[in-house]
N, C-alpha and C. Protein backbone atom coordinates (compact mmCIF):
# COMPACT_ATOMS: atom_id res chain seq x y z
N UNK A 1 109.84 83.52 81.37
CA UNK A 1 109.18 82.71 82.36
C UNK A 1 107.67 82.72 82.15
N UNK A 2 107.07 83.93 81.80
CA UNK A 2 105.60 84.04 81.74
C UNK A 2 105.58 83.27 80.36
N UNK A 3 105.98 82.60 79.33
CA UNK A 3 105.69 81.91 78.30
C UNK A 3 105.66 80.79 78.89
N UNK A 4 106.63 79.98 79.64
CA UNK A 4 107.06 78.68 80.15
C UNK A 4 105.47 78.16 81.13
N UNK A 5 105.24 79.68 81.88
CA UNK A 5 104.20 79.29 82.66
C UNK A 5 102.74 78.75 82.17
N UNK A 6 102.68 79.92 81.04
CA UNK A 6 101.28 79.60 80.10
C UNK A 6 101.53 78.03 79.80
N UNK A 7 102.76 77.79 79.23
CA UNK A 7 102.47 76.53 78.07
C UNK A 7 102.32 75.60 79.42
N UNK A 8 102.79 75.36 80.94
CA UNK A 8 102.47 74.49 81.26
C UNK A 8 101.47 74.67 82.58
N UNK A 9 100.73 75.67 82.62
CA UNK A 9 99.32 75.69 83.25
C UNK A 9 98.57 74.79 83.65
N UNK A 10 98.78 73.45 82.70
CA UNK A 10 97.91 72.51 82.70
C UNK A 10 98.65 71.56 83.57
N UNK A 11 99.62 71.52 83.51
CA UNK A 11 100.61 70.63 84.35
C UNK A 11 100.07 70.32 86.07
N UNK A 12 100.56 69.85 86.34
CA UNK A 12 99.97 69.30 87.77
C UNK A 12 100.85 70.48 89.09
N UNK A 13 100.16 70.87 89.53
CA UNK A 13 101.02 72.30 90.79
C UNK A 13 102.33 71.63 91.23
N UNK A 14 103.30 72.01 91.34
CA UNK A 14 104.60 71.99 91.90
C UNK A 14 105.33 70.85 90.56
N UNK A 15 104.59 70.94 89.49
CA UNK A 15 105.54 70.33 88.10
C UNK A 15 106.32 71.10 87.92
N UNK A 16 106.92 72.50 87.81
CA UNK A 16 107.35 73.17 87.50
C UNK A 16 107.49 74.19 88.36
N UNK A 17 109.02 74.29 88.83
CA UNK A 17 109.38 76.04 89.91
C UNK A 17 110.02 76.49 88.92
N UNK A 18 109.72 77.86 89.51
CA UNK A 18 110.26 78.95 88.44
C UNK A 18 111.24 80.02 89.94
N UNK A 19 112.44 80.12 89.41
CA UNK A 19 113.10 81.05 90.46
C UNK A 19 113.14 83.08 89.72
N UNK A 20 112.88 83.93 90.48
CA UNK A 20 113.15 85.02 89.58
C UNK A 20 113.96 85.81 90.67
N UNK A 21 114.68 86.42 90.13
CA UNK A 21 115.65 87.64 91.12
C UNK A 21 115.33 88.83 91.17
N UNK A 22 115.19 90.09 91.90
CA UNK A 22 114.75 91.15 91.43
C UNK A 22 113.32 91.39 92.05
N UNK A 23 112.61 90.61 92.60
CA UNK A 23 111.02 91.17 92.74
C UNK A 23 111.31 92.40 93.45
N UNK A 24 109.88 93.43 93.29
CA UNK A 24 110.12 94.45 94.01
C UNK A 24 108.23 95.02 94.16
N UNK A 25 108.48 94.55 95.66
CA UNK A 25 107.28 94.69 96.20
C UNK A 25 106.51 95.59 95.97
N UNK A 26 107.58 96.92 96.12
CA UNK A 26 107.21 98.77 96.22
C UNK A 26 106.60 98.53 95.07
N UNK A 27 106.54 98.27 93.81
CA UNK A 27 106.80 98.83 92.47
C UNK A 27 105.13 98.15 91.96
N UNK A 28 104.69 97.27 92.94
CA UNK A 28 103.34 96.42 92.16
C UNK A 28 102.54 97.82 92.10
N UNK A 29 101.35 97.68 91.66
CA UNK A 29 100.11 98.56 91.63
C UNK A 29 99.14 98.60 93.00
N UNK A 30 98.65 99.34 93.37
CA UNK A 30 97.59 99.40 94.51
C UNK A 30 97.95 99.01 95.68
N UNK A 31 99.11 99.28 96.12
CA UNK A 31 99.86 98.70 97.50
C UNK A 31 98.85 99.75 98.19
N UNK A 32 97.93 99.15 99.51
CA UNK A 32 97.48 100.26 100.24
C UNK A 32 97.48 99.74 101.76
N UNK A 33 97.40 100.90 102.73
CA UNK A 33 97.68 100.09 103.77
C UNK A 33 96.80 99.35 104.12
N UNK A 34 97.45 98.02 105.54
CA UNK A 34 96.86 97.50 105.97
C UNK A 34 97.19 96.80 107.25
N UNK A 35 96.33 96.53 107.96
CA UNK A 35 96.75 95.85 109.24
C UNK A 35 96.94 94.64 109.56
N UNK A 36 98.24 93.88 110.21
CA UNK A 36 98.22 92.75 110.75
C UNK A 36 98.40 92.51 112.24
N UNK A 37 97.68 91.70 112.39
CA UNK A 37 97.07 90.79 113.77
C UNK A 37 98.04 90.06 114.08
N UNK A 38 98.82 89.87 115.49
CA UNK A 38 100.06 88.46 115.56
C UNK A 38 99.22 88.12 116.47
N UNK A 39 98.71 86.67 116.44
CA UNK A 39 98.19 85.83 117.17
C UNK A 39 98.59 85.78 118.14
N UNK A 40 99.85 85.19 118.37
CA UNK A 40 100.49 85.01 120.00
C UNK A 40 100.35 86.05 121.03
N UNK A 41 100.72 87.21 120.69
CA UNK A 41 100.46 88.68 121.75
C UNK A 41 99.18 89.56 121.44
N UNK A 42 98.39 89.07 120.33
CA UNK A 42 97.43 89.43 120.12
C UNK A 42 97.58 91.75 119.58
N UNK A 43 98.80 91.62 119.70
CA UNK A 43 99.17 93.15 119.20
C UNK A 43 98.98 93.56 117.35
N UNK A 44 98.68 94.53 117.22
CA UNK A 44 98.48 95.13 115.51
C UNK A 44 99.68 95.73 115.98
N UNK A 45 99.59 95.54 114.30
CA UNK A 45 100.84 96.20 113.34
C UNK A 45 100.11 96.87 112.37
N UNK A 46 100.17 98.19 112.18
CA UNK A 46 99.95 98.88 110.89
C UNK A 46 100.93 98.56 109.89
N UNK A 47 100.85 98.04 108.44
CA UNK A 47 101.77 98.47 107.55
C UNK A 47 101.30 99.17 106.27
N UNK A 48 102.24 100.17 106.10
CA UNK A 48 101.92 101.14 105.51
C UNK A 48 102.24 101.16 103.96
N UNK A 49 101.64 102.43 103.05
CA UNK A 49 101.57 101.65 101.47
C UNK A 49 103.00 101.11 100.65
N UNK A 50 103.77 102.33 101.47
CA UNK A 50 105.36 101.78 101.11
C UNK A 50 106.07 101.11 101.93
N UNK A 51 105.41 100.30 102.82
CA UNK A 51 106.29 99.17 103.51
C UNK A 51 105.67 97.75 103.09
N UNK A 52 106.46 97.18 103.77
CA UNK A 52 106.65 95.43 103.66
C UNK A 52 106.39 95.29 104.85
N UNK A 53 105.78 94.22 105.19
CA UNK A 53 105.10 93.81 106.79
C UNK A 53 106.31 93.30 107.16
N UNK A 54 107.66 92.89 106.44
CA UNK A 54 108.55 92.79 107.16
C UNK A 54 109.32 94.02 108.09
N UNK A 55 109.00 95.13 107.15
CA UNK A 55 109.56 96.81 107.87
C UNK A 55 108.77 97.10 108.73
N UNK A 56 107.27 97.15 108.66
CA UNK A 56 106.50 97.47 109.38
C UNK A 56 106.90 96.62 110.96
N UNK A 57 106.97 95.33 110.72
CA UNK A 57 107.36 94.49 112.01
C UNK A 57 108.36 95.20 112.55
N UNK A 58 109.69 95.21 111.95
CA UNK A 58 110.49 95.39 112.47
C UNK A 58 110.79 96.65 113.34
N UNK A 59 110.04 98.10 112.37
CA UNK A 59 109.64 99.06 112.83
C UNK A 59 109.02 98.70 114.80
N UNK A 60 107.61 98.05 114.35
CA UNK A 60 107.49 97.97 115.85
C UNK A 60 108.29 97.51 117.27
N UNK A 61 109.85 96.77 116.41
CA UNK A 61 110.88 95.92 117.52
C UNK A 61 110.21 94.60 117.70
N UNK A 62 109.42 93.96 116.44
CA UNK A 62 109.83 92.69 116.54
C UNK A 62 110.78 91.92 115.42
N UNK A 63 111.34 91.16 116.20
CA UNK A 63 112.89 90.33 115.39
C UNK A 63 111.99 89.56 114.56
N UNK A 64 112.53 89.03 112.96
CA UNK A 64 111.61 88.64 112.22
C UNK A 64 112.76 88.00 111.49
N UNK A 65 113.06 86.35 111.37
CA UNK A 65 113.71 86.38 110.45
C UNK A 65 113.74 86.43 108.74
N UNK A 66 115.00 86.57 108.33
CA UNK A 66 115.09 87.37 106.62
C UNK A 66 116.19 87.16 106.33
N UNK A 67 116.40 86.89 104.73
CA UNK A 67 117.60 86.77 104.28
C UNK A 67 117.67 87.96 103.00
N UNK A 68 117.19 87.35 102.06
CA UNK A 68 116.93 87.66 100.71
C UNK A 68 116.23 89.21 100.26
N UNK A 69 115.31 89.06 100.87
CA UNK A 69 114.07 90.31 101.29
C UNK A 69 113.38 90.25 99.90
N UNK A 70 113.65 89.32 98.94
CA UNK A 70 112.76 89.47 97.45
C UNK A 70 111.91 88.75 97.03
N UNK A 71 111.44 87.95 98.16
CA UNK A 71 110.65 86.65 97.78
C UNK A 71 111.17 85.73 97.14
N UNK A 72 112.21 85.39 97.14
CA UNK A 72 112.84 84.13 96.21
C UNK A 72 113.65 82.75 97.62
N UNK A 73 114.35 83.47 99.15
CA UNK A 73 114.70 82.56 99.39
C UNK A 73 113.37 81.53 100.54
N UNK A 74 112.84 82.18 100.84
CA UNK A 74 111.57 81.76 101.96
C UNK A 74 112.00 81.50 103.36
N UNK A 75 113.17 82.28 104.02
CA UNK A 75 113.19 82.37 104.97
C UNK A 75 112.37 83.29 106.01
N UNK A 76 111.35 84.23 105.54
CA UNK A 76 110.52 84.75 105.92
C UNK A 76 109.55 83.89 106.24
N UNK A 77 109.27 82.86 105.28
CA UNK A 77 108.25 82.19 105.57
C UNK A 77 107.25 82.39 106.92
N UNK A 78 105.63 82.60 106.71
CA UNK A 78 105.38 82.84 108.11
C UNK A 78 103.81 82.10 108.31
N UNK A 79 103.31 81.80 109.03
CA UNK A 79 101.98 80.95 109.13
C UNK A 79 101.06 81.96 109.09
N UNK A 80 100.60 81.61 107.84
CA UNK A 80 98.96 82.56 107.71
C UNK A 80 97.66 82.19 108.61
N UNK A 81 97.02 83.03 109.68
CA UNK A 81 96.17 82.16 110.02
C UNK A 81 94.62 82.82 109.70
N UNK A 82 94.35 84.47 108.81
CA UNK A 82 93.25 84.94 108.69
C UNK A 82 93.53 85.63 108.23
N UNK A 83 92.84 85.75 106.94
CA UNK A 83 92.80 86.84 106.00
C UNK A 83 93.19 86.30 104.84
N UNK A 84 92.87 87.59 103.75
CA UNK A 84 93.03 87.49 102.41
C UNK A 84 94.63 88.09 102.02
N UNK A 85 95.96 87.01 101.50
CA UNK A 85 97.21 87.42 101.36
C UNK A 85 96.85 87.92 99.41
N UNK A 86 98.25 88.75 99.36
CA UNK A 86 98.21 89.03 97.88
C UNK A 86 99.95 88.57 97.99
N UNK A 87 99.88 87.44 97.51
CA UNK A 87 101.55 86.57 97.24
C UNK A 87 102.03 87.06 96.25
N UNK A 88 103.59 87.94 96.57
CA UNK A 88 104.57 88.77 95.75
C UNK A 88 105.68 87.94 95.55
N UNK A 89 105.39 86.60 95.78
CA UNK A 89 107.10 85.62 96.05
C UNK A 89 106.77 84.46 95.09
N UNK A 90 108.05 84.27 94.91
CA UNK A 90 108.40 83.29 94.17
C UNK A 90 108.97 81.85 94.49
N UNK A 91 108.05 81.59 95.75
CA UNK A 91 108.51 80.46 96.93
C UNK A 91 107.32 79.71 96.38
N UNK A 92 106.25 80.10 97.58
CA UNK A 92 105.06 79.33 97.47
C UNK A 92 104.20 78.78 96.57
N UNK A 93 104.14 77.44 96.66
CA UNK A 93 103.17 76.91 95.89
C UNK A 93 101.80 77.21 96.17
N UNK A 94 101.18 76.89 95.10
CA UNK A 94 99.69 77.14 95.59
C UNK A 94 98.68 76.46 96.66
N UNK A 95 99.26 75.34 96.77
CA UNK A 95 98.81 74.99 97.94
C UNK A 95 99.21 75.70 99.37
N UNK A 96 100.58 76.01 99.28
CA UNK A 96 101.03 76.50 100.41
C UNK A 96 100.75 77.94 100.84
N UNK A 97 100.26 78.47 99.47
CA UNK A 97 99.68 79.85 100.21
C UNK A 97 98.47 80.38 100.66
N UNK A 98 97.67 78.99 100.81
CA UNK A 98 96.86 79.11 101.42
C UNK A 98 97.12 79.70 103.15
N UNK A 99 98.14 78.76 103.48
CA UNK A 99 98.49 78.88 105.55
C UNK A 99 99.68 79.40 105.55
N UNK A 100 100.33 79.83 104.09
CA UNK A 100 101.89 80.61 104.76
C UNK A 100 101.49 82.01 103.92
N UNK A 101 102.49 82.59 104.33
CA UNK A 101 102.99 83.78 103.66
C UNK A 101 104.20 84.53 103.67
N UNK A 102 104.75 85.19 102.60
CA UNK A 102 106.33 85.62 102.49
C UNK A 102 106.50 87.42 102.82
N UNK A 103 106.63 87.45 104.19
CA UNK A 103 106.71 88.55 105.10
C UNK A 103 107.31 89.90 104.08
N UNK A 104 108.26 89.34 103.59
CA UNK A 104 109.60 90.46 102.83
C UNK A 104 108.25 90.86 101.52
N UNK A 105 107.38 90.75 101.30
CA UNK A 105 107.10 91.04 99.54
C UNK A 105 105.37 90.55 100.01
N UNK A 106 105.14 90.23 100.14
CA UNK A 106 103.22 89.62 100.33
C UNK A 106 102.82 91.18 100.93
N UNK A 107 101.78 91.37 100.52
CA UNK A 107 100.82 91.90 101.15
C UNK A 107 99.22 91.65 101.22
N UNK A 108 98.18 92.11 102.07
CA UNK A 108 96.77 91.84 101.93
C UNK A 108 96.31 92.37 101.34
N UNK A 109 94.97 91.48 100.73
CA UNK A 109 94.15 92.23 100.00
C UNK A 109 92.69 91.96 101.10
N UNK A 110 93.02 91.75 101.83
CA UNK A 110 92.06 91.89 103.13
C UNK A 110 92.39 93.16 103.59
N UNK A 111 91.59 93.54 104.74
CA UNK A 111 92.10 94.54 105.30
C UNK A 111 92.68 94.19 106.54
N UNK A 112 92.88 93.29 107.04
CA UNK A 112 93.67 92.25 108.37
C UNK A 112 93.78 91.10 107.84
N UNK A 113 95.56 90.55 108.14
CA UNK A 113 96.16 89.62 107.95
C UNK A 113 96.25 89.30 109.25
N UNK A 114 96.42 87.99 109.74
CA UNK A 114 96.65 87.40 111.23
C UNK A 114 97.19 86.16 110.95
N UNK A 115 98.85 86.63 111.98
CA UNK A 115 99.83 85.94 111.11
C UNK A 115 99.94 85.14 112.97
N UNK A 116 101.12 83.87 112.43
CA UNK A 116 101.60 82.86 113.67
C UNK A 116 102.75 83.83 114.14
N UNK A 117 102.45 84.65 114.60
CA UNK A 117 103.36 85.06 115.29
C UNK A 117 103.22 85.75 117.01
């Protein structure tokens, strides 16, 4: 896939999806914690270096939906509304990760994410 991607770089964004199975969030480099903001109740969430803001959520008892948990199906999908995301999925286009983000596998490279929730 990383050959397919180089040769068509030049291509116009969403010319080409690439599906992969297997991501694994834990396993990137420099996972450190960080906090997210839910807009609607205005409550933090700590998530921590070995969680997924989807565990971390859920940890606190909020329902979050999920299928896949690997970044590939985008039922996590979630509205980004502040901060700097670090996109672990294999959903989003580049346009789209600007205002979304994939709960199961994303993390910040901000130090607060503030999500539509």
């Amino acid at each position: 896939m990383d050959s397919v991607a180089d040769m068509s770089g030049h291509w116009p964004s969403g010319s080409v999806h690439f599906e992969s199975f297997g991501v694994d969030a834990k396993a990137c480099a420099d996972n450190k914690p960080f906090t997210v903001r839910l807009q609607k109740s205005g409550a933090t969430v700590e998530v921590g270096a070995e969680q997924t803001i989807l565990e971390a959520l859920r940890a606190g008892g909020y329902r979050v939906s999920s299928s896949c948990e690997s970044g590939t199906c985008g039922s996590c999908k979630t509205r980004l509304l502040a901060g700097e995301a670090e996109h672990r999925d294999m959903v989003l286009s580049e346009d789209e990760q600007a205002g979304q983000i994939m709960l199961c596998v994303s993390r910040a490279k901000s130090a607060e994410l503030v999500l539509d929730l």
